[in-house]
PDB file of N, CA and C in Angstrom:
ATOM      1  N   UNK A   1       0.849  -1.175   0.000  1.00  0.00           N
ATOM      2  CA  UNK A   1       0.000   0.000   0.000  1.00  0.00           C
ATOM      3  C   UNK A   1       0.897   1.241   0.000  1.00  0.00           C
ATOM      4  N   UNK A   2       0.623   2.520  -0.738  1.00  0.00           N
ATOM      5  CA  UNK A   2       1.718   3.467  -0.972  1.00  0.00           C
ATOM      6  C   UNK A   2       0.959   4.592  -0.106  1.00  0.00           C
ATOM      7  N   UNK A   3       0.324   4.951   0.831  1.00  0.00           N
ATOM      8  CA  UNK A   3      -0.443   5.560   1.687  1.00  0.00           C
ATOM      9  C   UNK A   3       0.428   4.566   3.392  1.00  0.00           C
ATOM     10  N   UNK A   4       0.840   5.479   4.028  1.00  0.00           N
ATOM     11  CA  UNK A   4       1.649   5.164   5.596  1.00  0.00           C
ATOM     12  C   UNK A   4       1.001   6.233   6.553  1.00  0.00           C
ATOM     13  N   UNK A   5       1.608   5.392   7.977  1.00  0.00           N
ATOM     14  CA  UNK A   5       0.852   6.422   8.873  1.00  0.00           C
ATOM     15  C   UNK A   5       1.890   7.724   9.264  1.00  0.00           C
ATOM     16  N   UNK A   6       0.597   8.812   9.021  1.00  0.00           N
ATOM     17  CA  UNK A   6       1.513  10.151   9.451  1.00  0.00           C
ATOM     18  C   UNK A   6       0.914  11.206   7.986  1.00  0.00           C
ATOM     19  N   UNK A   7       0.500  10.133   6.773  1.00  0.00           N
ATOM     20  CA  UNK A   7       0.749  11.172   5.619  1.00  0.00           C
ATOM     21  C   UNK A   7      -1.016  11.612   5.896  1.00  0.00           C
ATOM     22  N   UNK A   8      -0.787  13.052   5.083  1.00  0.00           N
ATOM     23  CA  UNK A   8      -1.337  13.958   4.642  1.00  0.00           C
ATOM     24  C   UNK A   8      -2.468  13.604   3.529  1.00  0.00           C
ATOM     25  N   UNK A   9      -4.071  12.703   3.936  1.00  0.00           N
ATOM     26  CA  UNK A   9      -4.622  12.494   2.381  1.00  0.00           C
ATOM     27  C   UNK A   9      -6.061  13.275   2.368  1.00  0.00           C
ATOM     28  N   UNK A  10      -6.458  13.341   0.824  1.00  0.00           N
ATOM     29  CA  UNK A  10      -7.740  14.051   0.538  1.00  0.00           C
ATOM     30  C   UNK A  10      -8.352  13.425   0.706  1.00  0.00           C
ATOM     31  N   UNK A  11     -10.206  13.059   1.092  1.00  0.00           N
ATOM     32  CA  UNK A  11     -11.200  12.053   0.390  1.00  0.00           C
ATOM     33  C   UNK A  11     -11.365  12.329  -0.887  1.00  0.00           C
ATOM     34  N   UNK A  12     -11.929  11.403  -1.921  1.00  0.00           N
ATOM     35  CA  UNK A  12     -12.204  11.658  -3.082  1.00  0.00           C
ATOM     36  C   UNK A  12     -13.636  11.248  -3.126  1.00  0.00           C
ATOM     37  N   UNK A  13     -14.319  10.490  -2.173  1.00  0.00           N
ATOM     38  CA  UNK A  13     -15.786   9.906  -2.852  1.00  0.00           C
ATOM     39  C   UNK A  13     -16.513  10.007  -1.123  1.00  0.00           C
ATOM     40  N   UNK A  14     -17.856   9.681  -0.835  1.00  0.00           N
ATOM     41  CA  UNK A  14     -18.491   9.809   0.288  1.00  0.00           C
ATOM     42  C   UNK A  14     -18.938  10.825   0.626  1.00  0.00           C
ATOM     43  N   UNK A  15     -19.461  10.742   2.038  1.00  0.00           N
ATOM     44  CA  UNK A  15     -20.122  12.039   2.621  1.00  0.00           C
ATOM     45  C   UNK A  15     -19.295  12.994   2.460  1.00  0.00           C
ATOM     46  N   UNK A  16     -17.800  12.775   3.038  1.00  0.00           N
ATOM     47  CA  UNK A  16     -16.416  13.594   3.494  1.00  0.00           C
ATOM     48  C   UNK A  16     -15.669  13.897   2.350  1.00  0.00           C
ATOM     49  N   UNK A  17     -16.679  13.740   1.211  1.00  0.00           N
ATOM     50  CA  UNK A  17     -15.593  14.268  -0.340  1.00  0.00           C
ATOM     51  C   UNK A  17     -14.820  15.398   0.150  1.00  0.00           C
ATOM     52  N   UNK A  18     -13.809  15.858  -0.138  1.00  0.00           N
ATOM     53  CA  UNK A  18     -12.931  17.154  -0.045  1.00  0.00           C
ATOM     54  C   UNK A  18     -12.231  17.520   1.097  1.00  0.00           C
ATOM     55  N   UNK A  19     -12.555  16.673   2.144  1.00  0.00           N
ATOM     56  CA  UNK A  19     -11.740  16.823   3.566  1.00  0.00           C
ATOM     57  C   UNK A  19     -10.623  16.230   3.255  1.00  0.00           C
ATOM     58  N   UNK A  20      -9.795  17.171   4.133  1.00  0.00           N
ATOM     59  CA  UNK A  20      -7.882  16.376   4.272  1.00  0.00           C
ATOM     60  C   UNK A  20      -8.428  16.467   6.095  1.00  0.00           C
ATOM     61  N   UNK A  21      -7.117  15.644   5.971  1.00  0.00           N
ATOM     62  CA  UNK A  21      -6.417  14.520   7.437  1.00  0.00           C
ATOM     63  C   UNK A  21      -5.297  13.868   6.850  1.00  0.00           C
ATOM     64  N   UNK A  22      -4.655  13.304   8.335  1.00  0.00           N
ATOM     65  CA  UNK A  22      -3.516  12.456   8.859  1.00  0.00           C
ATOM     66  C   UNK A  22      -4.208  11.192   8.661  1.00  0.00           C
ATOM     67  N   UNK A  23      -3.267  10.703   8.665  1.00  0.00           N
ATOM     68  CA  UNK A  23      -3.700   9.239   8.910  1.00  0.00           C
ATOM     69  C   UNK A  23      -2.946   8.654  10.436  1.00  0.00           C
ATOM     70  N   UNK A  24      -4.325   7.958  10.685  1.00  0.00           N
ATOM     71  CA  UNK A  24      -3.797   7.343  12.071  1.00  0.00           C
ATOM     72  C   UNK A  24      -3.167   5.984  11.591  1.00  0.00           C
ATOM     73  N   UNK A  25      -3.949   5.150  11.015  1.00  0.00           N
ATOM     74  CA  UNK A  25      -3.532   4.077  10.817  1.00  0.00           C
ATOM     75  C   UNK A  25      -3.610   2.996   9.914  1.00  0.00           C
ATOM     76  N   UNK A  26      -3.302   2.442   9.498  1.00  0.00           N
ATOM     77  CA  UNK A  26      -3.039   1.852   7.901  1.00  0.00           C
ATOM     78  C   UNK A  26      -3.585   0.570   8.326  1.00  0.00           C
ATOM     79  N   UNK A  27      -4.559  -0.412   7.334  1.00  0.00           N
ATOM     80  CA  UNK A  27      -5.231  -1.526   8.279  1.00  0.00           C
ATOM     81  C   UNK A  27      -4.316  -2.667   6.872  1.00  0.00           C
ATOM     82  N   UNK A  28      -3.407  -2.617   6.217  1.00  0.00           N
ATOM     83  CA  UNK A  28      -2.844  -3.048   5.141  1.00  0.00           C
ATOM     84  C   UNK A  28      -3.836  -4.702   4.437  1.00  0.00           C
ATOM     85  N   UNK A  29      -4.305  -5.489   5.631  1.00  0.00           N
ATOM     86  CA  UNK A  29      -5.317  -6.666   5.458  1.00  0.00           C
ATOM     87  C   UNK A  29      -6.258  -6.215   4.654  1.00  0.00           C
ATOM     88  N   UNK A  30      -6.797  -5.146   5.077  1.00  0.00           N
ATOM     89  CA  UNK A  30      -8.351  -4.653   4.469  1.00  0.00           C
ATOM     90  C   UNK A  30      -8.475  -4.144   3.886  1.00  0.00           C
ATOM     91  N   UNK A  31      -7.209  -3.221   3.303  1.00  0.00           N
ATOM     92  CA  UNK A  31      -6.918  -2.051   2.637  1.00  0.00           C
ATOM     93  C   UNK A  31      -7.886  -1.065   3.001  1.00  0.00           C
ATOM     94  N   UNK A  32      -7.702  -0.369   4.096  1.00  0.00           N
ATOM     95  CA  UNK A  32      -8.260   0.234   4.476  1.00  0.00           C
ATOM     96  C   UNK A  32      -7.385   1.486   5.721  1.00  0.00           C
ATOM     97  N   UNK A  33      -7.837   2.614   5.267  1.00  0.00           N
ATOM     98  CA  UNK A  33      -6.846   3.664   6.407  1.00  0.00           C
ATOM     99  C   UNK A  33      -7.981   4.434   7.136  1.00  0.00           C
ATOM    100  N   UNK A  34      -7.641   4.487   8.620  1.00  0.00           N
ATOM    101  CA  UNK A  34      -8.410   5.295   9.612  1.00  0.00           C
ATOM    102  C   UNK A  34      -7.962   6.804   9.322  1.00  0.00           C
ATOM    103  N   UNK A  35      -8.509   7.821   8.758  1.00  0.00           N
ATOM    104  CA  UNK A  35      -8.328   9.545   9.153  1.00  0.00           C
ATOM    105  C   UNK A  35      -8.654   9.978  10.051  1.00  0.00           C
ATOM    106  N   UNK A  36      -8.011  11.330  10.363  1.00  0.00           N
ATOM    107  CA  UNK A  36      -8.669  12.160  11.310  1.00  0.00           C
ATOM    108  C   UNK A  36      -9.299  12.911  11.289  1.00  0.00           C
ATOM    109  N   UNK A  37     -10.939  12.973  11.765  1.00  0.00           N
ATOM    110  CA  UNK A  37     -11.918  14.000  11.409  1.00  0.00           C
ATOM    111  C   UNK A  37     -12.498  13.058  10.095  1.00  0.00           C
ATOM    112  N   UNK A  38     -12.456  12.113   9.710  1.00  0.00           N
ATOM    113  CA  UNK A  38     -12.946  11.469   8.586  1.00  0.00           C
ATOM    114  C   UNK A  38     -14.075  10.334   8.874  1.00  0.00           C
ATOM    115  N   UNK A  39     -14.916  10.568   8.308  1.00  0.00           N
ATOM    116  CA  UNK A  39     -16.013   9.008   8.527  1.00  0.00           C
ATOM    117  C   UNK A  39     -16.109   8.680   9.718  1.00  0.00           C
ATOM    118  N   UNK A  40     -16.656   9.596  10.628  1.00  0.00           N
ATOM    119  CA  UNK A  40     -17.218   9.924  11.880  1.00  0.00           C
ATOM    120  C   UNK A  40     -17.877   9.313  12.330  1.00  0.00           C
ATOM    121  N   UNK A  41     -18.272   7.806  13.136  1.00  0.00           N
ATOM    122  CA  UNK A  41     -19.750   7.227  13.722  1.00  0.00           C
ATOM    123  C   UNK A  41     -19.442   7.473  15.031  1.00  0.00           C
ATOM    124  N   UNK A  42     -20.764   7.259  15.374  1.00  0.00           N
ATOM    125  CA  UNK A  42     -21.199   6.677  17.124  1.00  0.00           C
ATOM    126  C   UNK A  42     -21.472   5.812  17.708  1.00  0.00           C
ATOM    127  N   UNK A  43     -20.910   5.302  18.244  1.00  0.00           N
ATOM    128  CA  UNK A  43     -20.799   4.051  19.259  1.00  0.00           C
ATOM    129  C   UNK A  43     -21.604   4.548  20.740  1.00  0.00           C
ATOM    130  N   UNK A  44     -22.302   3.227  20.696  1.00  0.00           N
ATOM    131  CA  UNK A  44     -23.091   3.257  21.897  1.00  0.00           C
ATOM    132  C   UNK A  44     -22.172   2.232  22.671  1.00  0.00           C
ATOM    133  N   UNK A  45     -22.166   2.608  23.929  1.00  0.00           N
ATOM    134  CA  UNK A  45     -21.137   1.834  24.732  1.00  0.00           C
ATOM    135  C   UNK A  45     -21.534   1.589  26.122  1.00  0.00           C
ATOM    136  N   UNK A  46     -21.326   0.888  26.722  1.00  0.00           N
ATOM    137  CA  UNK A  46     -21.485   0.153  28.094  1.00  0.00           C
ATOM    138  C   UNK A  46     -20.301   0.709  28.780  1.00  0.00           C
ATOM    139  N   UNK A  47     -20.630   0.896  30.657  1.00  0.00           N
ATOM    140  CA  UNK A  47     -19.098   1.508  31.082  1.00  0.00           C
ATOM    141  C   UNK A  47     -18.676  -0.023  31.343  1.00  0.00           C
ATOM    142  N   UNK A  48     -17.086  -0.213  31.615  1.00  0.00           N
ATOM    143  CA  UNK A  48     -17.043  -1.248  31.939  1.00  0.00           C
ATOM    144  C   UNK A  48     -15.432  -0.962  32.814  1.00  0.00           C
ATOM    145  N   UNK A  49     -16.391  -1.076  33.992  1.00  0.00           N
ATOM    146  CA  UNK A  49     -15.455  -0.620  35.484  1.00  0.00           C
ATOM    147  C   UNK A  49     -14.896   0.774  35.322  1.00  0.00           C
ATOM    148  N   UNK A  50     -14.036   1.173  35.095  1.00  0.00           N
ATOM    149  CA  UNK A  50     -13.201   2.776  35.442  1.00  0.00           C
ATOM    150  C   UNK A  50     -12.420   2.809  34.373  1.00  0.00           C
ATOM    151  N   UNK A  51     -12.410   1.731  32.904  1.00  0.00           N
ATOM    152  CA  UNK A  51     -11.855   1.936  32.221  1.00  0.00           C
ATOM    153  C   UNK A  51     -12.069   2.652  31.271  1.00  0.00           C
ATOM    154  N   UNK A  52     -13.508   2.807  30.787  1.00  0.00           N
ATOM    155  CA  UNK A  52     -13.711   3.075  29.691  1.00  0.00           C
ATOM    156  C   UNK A  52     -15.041   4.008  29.764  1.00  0.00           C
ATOM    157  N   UNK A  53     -15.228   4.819  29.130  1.00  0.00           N
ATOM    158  CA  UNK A  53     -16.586   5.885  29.746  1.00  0.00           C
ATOM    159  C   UNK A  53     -17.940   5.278  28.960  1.00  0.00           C
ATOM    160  N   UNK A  54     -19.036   5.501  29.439  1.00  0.00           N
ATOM    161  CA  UNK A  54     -20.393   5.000  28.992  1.00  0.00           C
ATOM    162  C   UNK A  54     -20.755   6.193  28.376  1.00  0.00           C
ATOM    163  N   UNK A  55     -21.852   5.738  27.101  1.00  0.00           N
ATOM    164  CA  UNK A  55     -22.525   6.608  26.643  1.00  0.00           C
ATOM    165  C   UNK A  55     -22.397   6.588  24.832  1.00  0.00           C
ATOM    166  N   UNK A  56     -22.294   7.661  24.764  1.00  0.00           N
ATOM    167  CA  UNK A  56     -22.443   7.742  23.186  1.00  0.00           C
ATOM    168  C   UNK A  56     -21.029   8.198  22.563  1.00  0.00           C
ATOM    169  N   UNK A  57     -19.800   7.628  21.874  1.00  0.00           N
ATOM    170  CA  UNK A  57     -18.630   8.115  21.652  1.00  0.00           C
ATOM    171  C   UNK A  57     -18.550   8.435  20.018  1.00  0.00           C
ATOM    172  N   UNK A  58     -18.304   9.383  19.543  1.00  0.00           N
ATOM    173  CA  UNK A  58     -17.747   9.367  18.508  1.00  0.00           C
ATOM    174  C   UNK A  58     -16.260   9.232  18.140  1.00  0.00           C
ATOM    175  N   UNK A  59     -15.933   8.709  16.860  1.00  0.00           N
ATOM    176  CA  UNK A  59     -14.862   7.984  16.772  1.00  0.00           C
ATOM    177  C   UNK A  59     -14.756   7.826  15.356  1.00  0.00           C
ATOM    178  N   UNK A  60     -13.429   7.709  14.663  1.00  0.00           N
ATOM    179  CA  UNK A  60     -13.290   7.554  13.147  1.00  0.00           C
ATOM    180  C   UNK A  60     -13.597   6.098  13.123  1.00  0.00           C
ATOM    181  N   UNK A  61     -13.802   5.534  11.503  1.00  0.00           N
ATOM    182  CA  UNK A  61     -14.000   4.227  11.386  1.00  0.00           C
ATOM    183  C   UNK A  61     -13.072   3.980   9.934  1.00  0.00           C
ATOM    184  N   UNK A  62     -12.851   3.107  10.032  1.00  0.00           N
ATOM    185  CA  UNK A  62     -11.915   2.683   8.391  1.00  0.00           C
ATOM    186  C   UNK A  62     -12.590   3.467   6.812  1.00  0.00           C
ATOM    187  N   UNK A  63     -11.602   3.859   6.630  1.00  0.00           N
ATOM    188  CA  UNK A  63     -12.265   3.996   5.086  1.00  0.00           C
ATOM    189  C   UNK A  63     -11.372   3.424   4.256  1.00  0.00           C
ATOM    190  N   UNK A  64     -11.966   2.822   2.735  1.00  0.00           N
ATOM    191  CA  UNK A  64     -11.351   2.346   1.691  1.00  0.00           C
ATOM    192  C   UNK A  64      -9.892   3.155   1.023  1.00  0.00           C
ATOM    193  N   UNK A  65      -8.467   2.013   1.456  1.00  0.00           N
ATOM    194  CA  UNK A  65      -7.742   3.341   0.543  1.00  0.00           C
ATOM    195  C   UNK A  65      -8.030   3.822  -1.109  1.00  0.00           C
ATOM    196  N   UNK A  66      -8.609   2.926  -1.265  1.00  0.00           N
ATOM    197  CA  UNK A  66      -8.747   3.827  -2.807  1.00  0.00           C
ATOM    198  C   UNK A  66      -9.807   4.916  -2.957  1.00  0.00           C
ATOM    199  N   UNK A  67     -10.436   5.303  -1.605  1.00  0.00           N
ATOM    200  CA  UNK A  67     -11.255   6.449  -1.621  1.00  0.00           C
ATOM    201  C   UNK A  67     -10.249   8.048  -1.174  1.00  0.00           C
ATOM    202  N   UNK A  68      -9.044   7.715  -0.791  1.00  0.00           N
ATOM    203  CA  UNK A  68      -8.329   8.726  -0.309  1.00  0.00           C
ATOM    204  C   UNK A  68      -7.264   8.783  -1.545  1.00  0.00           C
ATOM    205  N   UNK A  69      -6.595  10.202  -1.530  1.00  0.00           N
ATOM    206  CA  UNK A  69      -5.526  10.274  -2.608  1.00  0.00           C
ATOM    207  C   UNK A  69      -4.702  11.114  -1.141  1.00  0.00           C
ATOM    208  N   UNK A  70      -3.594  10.913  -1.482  1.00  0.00           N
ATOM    209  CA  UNK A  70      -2.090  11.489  -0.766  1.00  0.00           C
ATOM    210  C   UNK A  70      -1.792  13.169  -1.053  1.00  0.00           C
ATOM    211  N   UNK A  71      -1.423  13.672  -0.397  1.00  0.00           N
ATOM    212  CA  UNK A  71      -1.863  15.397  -0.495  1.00  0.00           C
ATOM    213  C   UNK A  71      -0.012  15.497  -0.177  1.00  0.00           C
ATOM    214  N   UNK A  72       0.037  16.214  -1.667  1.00  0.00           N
ATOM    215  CA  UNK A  72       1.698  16.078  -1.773  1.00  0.00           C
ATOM    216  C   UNK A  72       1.851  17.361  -0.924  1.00  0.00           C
ATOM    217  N   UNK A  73       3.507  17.251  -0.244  1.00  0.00           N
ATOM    218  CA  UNK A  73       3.778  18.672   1.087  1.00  0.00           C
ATOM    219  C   UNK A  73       4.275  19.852   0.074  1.00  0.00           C
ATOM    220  N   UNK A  74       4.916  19.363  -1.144  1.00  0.00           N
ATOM    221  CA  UNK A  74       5.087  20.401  -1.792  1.00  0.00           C
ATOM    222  C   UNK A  74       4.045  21.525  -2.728  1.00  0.00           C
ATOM    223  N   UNK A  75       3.786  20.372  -3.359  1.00  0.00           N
ATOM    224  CA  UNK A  75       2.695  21.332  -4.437  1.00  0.00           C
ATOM    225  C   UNK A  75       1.413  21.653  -3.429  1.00  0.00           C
ATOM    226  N   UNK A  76       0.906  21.111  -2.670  1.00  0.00           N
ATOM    227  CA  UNK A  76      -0.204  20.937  -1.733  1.00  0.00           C
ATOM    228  C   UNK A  76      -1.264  20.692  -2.628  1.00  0.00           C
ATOM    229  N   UNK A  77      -1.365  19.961  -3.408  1.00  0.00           N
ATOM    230  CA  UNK A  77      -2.362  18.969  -3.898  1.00  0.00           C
ATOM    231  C   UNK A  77      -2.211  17.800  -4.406  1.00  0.00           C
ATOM    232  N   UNK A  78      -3.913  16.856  -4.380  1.00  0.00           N
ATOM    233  CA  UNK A  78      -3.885  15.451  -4.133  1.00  0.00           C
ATOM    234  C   UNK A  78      -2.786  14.968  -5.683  1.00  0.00           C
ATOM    235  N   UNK A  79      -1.919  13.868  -5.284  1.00  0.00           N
ATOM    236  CA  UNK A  79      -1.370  13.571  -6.730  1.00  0.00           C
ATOM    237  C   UNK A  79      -1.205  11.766  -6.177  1.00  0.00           C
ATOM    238  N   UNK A  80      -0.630  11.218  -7.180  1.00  0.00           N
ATOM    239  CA  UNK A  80      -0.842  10.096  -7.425  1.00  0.00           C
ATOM    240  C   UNK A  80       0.675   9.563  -6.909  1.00  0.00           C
ATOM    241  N   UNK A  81       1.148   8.397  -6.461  1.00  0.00           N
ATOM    242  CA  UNK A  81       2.676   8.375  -6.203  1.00  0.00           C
ATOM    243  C   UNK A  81       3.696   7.365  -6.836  1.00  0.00           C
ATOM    244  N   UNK A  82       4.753   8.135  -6.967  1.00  0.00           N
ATOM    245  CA  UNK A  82       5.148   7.081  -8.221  1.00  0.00           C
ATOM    246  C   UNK A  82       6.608   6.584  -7.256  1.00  0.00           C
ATOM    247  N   UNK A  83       7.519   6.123  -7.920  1.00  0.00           N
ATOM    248  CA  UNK A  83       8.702   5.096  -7.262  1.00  0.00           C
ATOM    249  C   UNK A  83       9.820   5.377  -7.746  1.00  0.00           C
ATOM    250  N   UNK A  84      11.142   5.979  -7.034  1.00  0.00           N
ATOM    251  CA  UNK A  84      12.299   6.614  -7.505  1.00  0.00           C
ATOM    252  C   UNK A  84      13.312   5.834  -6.971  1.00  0.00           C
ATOM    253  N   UNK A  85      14.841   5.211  -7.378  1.00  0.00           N
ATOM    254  CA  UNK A  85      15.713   4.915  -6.543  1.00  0.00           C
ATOM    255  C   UNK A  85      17.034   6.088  -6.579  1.00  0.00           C
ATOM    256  N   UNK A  86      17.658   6.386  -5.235  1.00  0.00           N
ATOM    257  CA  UNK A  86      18.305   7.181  -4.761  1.00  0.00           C
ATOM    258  C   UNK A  86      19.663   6.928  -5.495  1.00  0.00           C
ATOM    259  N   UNK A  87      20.251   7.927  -5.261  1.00  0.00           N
ATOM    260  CA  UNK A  87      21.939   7.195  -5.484  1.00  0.00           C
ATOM    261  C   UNK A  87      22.276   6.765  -4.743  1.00  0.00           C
ATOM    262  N   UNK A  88      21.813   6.350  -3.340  1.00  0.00           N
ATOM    263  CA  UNK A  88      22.580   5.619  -2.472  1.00  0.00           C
ATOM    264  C   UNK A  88      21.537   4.296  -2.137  1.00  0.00           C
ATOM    265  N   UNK A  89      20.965   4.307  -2.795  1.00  0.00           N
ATOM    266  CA  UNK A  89      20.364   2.686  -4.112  1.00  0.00           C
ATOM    267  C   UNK A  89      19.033   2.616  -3.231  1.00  0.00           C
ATOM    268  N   UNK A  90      18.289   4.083  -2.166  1.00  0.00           N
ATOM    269  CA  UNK A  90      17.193   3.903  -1.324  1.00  0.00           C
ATOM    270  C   UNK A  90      15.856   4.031  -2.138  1.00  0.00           C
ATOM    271  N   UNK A  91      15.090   3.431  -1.843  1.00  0.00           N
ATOM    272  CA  UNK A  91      13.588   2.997  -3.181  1.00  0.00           C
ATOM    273  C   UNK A  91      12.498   4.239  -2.478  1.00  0.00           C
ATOM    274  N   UNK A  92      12.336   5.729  -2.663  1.00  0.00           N
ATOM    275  CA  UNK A  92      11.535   6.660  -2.273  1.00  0.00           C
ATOM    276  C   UNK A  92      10.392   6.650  -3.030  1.00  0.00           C
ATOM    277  N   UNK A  93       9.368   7.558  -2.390  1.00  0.00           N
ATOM    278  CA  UNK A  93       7.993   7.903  -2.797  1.00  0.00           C
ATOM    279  C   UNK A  93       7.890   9.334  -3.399  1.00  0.00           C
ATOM    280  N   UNK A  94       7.275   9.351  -4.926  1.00  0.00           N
ATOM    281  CA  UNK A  94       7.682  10.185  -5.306  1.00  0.00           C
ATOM    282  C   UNK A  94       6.387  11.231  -6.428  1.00  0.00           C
ATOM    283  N   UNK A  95       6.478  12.454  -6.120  1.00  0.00           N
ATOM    284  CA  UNK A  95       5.017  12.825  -5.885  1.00  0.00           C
ATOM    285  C   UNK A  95       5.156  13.027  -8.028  1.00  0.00           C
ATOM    286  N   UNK A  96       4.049  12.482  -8.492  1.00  0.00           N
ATOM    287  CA  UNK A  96       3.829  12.340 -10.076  1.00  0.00           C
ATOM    288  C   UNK A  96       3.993  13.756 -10.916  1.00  0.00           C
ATOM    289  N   UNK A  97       3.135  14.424  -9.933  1.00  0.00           N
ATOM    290  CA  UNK A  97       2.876  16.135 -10.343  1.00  0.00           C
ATOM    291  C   UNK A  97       4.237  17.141 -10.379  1.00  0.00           C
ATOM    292  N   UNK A  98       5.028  16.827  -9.504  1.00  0.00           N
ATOM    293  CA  UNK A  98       5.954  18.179  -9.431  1.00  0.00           C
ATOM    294  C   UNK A  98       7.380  17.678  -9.318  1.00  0.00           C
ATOM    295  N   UNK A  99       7.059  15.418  -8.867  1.00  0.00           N
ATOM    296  CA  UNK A  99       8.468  15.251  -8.991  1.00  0.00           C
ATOM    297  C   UNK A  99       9.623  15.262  -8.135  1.00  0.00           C
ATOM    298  N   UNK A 100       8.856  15.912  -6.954  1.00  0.00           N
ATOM    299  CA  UNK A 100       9.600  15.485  -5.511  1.00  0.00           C
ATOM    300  C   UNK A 100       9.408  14.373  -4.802  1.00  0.00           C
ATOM    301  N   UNK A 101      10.075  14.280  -3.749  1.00  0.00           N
ATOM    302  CA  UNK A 101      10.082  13.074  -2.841  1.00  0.00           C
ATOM    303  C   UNK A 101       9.150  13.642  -2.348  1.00  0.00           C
ATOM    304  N   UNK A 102       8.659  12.667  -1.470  1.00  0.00           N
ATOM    305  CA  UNK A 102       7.564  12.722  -0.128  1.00  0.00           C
ATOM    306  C   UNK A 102       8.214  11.685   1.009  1.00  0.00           C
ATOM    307  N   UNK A 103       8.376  12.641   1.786  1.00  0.00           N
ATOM    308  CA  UNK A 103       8.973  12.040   3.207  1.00  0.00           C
ATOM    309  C   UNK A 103       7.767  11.294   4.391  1.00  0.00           C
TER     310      UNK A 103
END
């Protein structure tokens, strides 16, 4: 999967078309990445002892990676990512549009 945790992506399809976020976490099995502020539900929940609070929580839920595109740091828009090797023979991520790395 060319989407990791930490990067910067757009939605492209859903309620949340046009929102950017981080990514928390990459589910690589399901292909699927958790955002932040993205695909919002509520969980109804039980307390259970002092660990955990009762009531109604909101919380992100997985979305499809092929519904998100990667939001390059340079150009600051969504681009597609392509595959470069370094001279010191390292295999980087590399933004299609403008041609830089993405760290």
């Amino acid at each position: 999967m060319k989407i990791r945790t930490g990067d910067t992506v757009m939605v492209l399809r859903g309620k949340d078309a046009g929102k950017r976020g981080r990514v928390h976490q990459v589910l690589t099995s399901e292909s699927r990445v958790i955002v932040e502020g993205v695909n919002i539900i509520k969980r109804h929940t039980k307390p259970r002892g002092t660990v955990r609070q009762a009531g109604i929580i909101e919380r992100e839920a997985p979305i499809h990676a092929s519904k998100v595109m990667l939001v390059c740091s340079k150009c600051n828009r969504p681009t597609r990512i392509g595959h470069r090797f370094l001279d010191d023979g390292a295999k980087v991520r590399v933004c299609v549009r403008c041609q830089e790395v993405i760290e």
